[in-house]
N, C-alpha and C. Protein backbone atom coordinates (compact mmCIF):
# COMPACT_ATOMS: atom_id res chain seq x y z
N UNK A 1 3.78 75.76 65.87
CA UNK A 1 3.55 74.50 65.20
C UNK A 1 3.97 73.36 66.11
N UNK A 2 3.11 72.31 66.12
CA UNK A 2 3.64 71.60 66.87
C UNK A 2 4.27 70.08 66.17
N UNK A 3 4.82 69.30 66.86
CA UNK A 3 5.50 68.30 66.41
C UNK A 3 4.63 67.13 67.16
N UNK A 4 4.69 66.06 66.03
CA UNK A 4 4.22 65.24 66.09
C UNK A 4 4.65 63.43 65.66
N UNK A 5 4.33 62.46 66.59
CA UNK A 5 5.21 61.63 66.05
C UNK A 5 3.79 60.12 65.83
N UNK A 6 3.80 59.85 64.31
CA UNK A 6 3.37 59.00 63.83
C UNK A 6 4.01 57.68 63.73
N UNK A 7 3.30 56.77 64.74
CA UNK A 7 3.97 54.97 64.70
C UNK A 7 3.49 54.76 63.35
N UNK A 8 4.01 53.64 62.39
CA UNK A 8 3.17 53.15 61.17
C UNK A 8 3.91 51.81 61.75
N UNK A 9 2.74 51.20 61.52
CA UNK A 9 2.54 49.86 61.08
C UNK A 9 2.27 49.35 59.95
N UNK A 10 3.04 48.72 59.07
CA UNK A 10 2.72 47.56 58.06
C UNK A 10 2.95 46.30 57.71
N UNK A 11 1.73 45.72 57.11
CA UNK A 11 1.78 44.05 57.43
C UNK A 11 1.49 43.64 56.22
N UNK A 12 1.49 42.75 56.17
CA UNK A 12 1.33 42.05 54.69
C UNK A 12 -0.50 41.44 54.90
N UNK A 13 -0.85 41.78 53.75
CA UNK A 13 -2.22 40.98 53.37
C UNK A 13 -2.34 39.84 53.89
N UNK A 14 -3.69 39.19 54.48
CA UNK A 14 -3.57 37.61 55.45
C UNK A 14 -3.47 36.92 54.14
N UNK A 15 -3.75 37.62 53.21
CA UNK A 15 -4.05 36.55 51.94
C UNK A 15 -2.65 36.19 51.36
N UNK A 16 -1.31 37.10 51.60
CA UNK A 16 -0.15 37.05 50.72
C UNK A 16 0.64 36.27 51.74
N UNK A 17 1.32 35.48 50.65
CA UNK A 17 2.22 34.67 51.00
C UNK A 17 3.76 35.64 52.23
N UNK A 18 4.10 34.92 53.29
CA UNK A 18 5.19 35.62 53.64
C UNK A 18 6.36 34.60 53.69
N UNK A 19 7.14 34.03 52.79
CA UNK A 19 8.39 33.50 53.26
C UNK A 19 8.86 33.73 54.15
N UNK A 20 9.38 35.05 53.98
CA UNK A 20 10.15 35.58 55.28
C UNK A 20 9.73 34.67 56.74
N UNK A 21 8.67 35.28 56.98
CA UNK A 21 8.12 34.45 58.11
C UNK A 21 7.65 33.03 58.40
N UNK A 22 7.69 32.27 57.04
CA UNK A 22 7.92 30.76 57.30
C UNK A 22 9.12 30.76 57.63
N UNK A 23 10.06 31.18 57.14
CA UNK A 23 11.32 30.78 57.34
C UNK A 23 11.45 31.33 59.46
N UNK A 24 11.70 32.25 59.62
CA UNK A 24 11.20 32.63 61.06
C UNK A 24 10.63 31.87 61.50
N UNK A 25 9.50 31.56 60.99
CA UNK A 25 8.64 30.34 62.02
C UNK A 25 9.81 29.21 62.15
N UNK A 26 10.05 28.39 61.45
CA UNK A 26 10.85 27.22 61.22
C UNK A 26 12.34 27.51 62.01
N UNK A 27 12.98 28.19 61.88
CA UNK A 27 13.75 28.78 62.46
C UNK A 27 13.61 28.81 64.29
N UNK A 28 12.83 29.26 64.38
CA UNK A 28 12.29 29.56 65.96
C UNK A 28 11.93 28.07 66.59
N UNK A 29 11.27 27.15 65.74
CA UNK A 29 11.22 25.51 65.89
C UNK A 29 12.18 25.08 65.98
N UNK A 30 12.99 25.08 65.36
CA UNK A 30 14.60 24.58 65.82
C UNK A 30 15.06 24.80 66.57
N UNK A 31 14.81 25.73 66.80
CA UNK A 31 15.43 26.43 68.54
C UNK A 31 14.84 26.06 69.52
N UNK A 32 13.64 25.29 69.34
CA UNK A 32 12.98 24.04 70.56
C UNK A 32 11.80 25.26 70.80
N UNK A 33 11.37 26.12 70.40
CA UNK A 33 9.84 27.04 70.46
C UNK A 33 8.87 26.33 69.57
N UNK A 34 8.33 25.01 70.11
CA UNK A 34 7.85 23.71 68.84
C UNK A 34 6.23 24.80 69.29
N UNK A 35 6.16 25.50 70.11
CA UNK A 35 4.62 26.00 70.44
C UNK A 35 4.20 27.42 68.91
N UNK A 36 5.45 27.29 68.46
CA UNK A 36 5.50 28.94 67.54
C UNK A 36 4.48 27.69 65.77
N UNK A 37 3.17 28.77 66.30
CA UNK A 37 2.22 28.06 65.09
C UNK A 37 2.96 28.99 63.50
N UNK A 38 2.76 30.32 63.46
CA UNK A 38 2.99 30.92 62.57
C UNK A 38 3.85 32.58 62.81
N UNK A 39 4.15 32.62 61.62
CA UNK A 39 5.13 34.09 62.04
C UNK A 39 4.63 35.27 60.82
N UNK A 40 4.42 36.30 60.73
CA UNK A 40 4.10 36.59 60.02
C UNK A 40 5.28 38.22 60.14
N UNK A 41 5.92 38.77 58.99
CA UNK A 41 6.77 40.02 59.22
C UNK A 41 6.28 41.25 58.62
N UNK A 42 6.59 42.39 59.15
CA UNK A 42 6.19 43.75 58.61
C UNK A 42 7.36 44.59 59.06
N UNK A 43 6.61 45.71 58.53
CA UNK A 43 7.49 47.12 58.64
C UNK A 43 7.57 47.85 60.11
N UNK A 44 8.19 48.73 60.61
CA UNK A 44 7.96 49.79 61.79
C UNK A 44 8.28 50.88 61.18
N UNK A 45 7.65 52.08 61.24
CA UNK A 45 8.27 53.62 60.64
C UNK A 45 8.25 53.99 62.42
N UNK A 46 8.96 55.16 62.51
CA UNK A 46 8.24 56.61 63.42
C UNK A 46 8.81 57.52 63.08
N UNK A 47 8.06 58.48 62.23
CA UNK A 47 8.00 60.21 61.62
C UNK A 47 7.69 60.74 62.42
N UNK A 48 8.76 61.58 62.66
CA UNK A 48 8.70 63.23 63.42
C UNK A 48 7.96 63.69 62.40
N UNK A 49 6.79 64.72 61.89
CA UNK A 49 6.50 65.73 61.74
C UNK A 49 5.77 66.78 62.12
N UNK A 50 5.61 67.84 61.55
CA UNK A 50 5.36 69.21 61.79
C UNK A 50 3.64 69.38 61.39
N UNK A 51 2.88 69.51 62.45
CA UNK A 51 2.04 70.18 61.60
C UNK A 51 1.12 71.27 62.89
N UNK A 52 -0.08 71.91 62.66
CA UNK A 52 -0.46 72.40 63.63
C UNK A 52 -1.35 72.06 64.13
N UNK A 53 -2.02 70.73 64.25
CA UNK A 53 -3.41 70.50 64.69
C UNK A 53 -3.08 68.72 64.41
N UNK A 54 -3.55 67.91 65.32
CA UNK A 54 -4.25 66.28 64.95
C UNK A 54 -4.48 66.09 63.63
N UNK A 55 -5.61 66.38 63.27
CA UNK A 55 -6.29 66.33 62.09
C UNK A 55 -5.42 66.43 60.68
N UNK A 56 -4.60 67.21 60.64
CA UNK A 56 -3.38 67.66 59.43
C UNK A 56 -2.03 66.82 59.06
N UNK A 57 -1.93 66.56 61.21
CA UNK A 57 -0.94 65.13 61.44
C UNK A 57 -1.32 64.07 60.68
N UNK A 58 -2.91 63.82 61.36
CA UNK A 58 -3.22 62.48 60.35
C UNK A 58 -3.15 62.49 59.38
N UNK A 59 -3.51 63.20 58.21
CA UNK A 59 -3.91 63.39 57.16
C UNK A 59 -2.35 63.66 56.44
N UNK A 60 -1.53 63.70 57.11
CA UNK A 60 0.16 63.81 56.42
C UNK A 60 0.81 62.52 56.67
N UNK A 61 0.08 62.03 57.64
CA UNK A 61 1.28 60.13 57.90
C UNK A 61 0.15 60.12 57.03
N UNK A 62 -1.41 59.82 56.91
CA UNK A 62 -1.85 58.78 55.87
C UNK A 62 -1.06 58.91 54.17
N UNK A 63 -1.01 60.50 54.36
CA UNK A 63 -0.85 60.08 52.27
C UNK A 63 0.99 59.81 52.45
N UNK A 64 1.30 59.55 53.31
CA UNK A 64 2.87 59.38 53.61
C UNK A 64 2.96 57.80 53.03
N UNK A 65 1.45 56.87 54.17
CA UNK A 65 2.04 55.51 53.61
C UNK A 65 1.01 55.40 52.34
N UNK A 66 0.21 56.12 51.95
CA UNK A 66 -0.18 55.78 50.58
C UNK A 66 0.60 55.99 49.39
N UNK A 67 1.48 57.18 49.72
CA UNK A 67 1.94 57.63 48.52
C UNK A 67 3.58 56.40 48.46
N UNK A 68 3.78 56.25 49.62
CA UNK A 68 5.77 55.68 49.76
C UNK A 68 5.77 54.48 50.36
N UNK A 69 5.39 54.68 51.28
CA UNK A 69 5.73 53.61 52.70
C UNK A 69 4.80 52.13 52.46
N UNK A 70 4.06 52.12 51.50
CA UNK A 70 3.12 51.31 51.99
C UNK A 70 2.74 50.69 50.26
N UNK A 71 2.84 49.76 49.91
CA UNK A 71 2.60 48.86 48.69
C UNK A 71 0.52 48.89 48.85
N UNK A 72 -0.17 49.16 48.42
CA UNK A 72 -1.43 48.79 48.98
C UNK A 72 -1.75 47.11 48.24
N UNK A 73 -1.08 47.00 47.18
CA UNK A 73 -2.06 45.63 46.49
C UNK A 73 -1.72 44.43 47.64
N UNK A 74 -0.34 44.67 48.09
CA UNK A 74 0.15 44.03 49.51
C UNK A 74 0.17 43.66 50.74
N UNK A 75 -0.32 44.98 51.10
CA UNK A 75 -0.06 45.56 52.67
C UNK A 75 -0.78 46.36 53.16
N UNK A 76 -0.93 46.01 54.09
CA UNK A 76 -2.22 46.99 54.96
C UNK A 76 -1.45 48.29 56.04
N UNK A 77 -1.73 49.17 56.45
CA UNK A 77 -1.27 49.61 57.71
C UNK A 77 -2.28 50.35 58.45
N UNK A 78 -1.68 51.02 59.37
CA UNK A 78 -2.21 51.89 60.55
C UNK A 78 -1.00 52.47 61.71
N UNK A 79 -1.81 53.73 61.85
CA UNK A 79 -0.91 54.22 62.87
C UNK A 79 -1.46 54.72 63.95
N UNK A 80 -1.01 55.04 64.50
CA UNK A 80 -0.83 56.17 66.10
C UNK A 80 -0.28 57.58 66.15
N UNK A 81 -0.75 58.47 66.42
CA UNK A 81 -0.23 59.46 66.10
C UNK A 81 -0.30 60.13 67.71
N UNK A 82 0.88 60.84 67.79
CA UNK A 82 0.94 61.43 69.51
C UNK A 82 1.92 62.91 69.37
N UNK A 83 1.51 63.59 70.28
CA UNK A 83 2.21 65.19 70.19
C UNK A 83 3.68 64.40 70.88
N UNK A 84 4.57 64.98 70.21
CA UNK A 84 6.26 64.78 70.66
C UNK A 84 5.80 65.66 71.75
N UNK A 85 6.49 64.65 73.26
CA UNK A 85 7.14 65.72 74.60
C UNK A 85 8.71 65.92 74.24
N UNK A 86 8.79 66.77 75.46
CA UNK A 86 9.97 66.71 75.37
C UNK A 86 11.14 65.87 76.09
N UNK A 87 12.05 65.70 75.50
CA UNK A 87 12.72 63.99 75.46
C UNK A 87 13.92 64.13 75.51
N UNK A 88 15.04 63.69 76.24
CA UNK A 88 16.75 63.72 76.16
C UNK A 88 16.44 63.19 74.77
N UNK A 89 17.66 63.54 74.25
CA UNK A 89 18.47 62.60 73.36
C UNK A 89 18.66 61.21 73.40
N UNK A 90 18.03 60.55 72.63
CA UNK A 90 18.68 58.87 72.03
C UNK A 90 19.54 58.24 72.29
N UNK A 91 20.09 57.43 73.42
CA UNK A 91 21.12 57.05 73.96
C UNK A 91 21.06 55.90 72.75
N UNK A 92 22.19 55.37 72.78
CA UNK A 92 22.57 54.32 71.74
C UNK A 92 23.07 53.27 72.53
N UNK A 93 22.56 51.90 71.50
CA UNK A 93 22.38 50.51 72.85
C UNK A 93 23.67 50.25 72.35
N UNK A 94 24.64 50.60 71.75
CA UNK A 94 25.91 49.65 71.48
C UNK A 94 26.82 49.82 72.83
């Protein structure tokens, strides 16, 4: 079986309001970035999972952000999906 690691991306609808990211925008203007037009915020996932083929991968991150990860009346996503190499361990930035 192989392992597999799914990026998700999620963003908010162009149509839905994002505070969050007015506030960010405005924020970033104060800080003299007067060029920052708009900001807009989302999610990042990356799932390790298991499956044996592409096709099964995909088909396990999609109902992942349909079923949990992902609001649909809201938010849109998409991912990337890539076979895990093999990788040291996670050094930690602290």
């Amino acid at each position: 079986m192989n392992v597999w690691v799914a990026k998700i991306r999620v963003t908010l609808r162009p149509v839905v309001n994002d505070p969050a990211g007015l506030s960010i925008a405005d924020a970033l203007r104060q800080l003299g970035f007067g060029n920052v037009a708009a900001v807009r915020t989302g999610k990042y996932f990356e799932v390790e999972l298991q499956a044996d083929d592409r096709a099964r991968a995909e088909e396990q991150a999609d109902q992942m952000c349909r079923r949990l990860l992902v609001n649909p009346v809201v938010e849109d996503y998409r991912f990337t999906l890539a076979r895990r190499s093999q990788r040291a361990a996670p050094r930690s930035t602290r």
